[in-house]
Protein backbone atom coordinates (compact mmCIF):
# COMPACT_ATOMS: atom_id res chain seq x y z
CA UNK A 1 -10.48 51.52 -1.45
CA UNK A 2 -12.54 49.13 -3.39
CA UNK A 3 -13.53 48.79 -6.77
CA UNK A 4 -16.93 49.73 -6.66
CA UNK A 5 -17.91 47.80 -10.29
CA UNK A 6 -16.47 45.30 -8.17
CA UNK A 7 -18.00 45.47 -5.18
CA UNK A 8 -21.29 45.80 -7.62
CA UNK A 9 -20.56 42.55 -9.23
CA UNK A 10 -19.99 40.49 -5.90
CA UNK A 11 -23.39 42.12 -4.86
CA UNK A 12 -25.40 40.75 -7.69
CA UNK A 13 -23.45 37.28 -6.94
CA UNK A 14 -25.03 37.18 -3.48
CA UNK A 15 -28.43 37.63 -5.16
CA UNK A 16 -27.92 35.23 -7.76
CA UNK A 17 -26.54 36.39 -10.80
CA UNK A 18 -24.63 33.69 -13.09
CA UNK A 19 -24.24 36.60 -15.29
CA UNK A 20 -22.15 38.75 -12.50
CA UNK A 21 -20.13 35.60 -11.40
CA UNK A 22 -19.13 34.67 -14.72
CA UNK A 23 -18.23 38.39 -15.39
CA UNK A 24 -15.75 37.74 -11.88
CA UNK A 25 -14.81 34.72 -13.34
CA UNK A 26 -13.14 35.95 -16.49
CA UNK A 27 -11.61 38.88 -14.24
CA UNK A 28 -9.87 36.84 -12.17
CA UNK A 29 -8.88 34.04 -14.33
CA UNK A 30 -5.67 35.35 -14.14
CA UNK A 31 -5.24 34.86 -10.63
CA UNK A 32 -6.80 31.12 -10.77
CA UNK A 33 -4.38 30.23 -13.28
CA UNK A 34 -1.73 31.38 -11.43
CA UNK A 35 -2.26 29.51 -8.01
CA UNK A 36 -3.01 26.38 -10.29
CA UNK A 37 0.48 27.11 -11.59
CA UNK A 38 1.45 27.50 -8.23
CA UNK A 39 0.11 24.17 -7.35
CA UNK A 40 0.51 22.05 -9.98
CA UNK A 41 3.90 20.58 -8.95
CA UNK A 42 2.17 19.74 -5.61
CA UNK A 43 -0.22 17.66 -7.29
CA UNK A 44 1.82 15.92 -10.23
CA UNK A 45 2.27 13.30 -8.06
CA UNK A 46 -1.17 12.61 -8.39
CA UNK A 47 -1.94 11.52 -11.63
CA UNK A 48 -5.60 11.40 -11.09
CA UNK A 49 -6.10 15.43 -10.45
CA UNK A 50 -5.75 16.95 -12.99
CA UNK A 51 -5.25 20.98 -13.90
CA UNK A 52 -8.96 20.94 -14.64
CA UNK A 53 -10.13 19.55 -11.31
CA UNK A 54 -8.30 22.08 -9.43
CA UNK A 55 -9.38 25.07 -11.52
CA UNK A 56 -13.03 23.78 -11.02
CA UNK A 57 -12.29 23.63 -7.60
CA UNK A 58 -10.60 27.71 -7.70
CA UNK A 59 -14.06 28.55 -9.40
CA UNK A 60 -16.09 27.26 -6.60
CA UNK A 61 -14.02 29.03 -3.94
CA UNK A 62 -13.94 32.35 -6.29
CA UNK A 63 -17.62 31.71 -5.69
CA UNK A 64 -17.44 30.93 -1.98
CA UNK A 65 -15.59 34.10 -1.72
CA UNK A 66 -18.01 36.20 -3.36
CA UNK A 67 -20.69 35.06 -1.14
CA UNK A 68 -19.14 36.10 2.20
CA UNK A 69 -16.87 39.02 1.47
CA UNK A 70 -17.55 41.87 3.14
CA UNK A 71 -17.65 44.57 1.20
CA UNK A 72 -18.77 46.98 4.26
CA UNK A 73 -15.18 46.87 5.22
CA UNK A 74 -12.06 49.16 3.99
CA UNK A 75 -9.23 46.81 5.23
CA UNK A 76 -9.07 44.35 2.63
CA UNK A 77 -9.29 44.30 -1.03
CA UNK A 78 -11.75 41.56 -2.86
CA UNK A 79 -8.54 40.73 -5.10
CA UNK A 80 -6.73 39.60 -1.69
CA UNK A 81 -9.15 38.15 -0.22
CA UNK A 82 -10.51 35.95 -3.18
CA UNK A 83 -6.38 35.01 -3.43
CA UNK A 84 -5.98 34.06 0.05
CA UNK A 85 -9.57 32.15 -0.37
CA UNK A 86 -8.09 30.03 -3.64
CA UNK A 87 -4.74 29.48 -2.18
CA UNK A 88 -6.39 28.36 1.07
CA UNK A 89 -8.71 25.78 -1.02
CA UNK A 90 -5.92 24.57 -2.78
CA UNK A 91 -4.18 23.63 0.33
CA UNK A 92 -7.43 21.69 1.15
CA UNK A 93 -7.95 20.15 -1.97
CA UNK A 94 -4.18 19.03 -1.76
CA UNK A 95 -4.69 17.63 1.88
CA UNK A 96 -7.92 15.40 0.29
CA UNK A 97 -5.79 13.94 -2.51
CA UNK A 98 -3.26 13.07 -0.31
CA UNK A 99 -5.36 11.62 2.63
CA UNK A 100 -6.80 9.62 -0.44
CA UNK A 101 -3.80 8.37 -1.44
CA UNK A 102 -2.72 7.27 1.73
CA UNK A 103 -5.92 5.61 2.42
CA UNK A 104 -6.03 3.85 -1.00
CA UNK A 105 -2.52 2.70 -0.25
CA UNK A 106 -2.84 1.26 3.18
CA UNK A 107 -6.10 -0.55 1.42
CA UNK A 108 -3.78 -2.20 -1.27
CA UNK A 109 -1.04 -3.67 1.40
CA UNK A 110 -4.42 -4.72 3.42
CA UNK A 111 -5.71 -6.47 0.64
CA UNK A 112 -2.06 -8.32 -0.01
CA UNK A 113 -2.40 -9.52 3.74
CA UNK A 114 -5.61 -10.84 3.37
CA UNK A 115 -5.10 -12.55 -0.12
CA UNK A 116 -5.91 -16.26 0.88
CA UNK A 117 -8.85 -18.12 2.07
CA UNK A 118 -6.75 -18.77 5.76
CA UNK A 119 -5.68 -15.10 6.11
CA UNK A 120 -8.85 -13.49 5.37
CA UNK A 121 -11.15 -16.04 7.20
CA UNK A 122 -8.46 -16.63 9.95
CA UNK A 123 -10.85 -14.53 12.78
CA UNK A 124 -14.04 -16.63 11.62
CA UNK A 125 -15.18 -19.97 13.62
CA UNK A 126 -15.45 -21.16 10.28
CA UNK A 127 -11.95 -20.95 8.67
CA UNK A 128 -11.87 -24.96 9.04
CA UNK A 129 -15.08 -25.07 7.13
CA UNK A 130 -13.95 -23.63 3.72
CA UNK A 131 -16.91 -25.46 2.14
CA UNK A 132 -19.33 -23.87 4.41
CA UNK A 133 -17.95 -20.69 4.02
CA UNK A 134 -17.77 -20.80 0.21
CA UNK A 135 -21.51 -21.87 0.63
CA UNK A 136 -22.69 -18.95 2.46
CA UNK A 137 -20.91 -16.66 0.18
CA UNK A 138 -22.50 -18.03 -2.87
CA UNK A 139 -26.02 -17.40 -1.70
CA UNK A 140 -24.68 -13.92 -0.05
CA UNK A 141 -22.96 -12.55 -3.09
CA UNK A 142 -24.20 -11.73 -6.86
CA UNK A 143 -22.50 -14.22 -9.53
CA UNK A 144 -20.09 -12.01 -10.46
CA UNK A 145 -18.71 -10.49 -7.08
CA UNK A 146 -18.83 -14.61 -6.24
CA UNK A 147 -16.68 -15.58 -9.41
CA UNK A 148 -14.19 -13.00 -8.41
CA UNK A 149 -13.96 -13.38 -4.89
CA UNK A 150 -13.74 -16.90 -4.37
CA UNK A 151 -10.34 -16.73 -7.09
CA UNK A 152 -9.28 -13.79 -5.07
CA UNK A 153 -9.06 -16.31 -1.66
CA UNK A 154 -7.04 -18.52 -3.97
CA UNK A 155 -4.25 -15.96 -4.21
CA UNK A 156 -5.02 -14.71 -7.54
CA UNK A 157 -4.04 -11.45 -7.74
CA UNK A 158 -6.55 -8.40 -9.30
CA UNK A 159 -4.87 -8.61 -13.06
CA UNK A 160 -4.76 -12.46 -12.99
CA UNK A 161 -8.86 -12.68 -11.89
CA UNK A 162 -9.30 -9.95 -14.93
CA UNK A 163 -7.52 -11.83 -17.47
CA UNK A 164 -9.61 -14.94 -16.30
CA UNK A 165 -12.86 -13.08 -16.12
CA UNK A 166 -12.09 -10.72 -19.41
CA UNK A 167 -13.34 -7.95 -16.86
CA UNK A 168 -10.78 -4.66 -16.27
CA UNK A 169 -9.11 -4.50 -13.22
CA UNK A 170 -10.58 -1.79 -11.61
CA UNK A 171 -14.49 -3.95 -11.74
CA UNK A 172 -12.86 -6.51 -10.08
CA UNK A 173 -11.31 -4.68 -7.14
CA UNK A 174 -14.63 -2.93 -6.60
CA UNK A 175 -16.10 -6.83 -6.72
CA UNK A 176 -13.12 -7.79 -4.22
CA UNK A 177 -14.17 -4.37 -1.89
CA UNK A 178 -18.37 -5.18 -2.34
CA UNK A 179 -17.48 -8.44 -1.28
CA UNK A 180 -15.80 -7.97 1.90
CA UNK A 181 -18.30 -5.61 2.93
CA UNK A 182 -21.04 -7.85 2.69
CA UNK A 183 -18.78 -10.74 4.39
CA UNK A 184 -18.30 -8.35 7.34
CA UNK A 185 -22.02 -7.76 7.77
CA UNK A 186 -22.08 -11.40 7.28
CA UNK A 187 -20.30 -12.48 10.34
CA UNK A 188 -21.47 -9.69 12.68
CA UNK A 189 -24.60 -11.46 13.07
């Protein structure tokens, strides 16, 4: 049997009521808490998610599950449902940051392949040409990503180009990344 304040809540939802949701919100707060609780040693790993982003993430599936629960039905309770629906996004969410992860990983051992001029030019008809090549890039790239990029295909590593540049880390591997994108579009033509 459902609740039928409930089931009068998740109504107004699927009309449009912030009020109604919010009012679901703070009943079930209790139940997004404890799947983040449930979660959070999956994701400590990850010190980049925090318990924040995953409750903001519950509250947007709470709200997923209001929209398309059917409350024509006897079989299954909105208090189920709306659990397996946060448990289930919580999986997803942890599959993302993961995949992520892994992704931003296999980027950094790329980038420690590629960290000379010979390595990262060694495909290019022009890896005897350094000059040439350092020419091209200079007209292709803005000062900045050029300043960082040409140091980077000395070896210097990401810290070492900051220090140099008195820019954080984090700008210069985004000038490093903007870079190579642009040199790929580069030598496709």
């Amino acid at each position: 049997m459902q609740d039928k304040e409930l089931i009068s809540l998740i109504t107004k939802v699927k009309k449009g009521s912030d009020d109604a949701f919010e009012e679901i919100v703070e009943r079930f707060d209790p139940l997004v808490m404890a799947v983040c609780h449930k979660f959070r040693p999956s994701f400590k790993e990850f010190g980049d998610f925090s318990d924040t982003d995953l409750k903001q993430e519950l509250s947007l599936a709470l709200y997923r599950a209001c929209k398309s629960f059917n409350a024509e039905q006897d079989k299954v309770t909105f208090g189920k449902f709306a659990k397996r629906c946060l448990e289930n996004c919580a999986v997803s969410v942890l599959r993302k940051v993961r995949s992520r992860h892994r992704k931003e990983g296999e980027a950094v051992e790329r980038l420690s392949r590629e960290h000379t001029f010979e390595t990262f030019f060694a495909d290019s008809p022009l890896r005897e040409d350094k000059s040439a090549v350092l020419e091209v890039l200079a007209k292709a790239l803005t000062t900045y990503e050029y300043a960082v990029f040409s140091r980077y295909i000395e070896g210097l590593s990401a810290s070492e180009i900051s220090s140099e540049l008195g820019k954080d880390e984090k700008s210069v591997n985004n000038a490093v990344y903007r870079s190579k994108e642009k040199i790929k579009t580069i030598y496709k033509k």
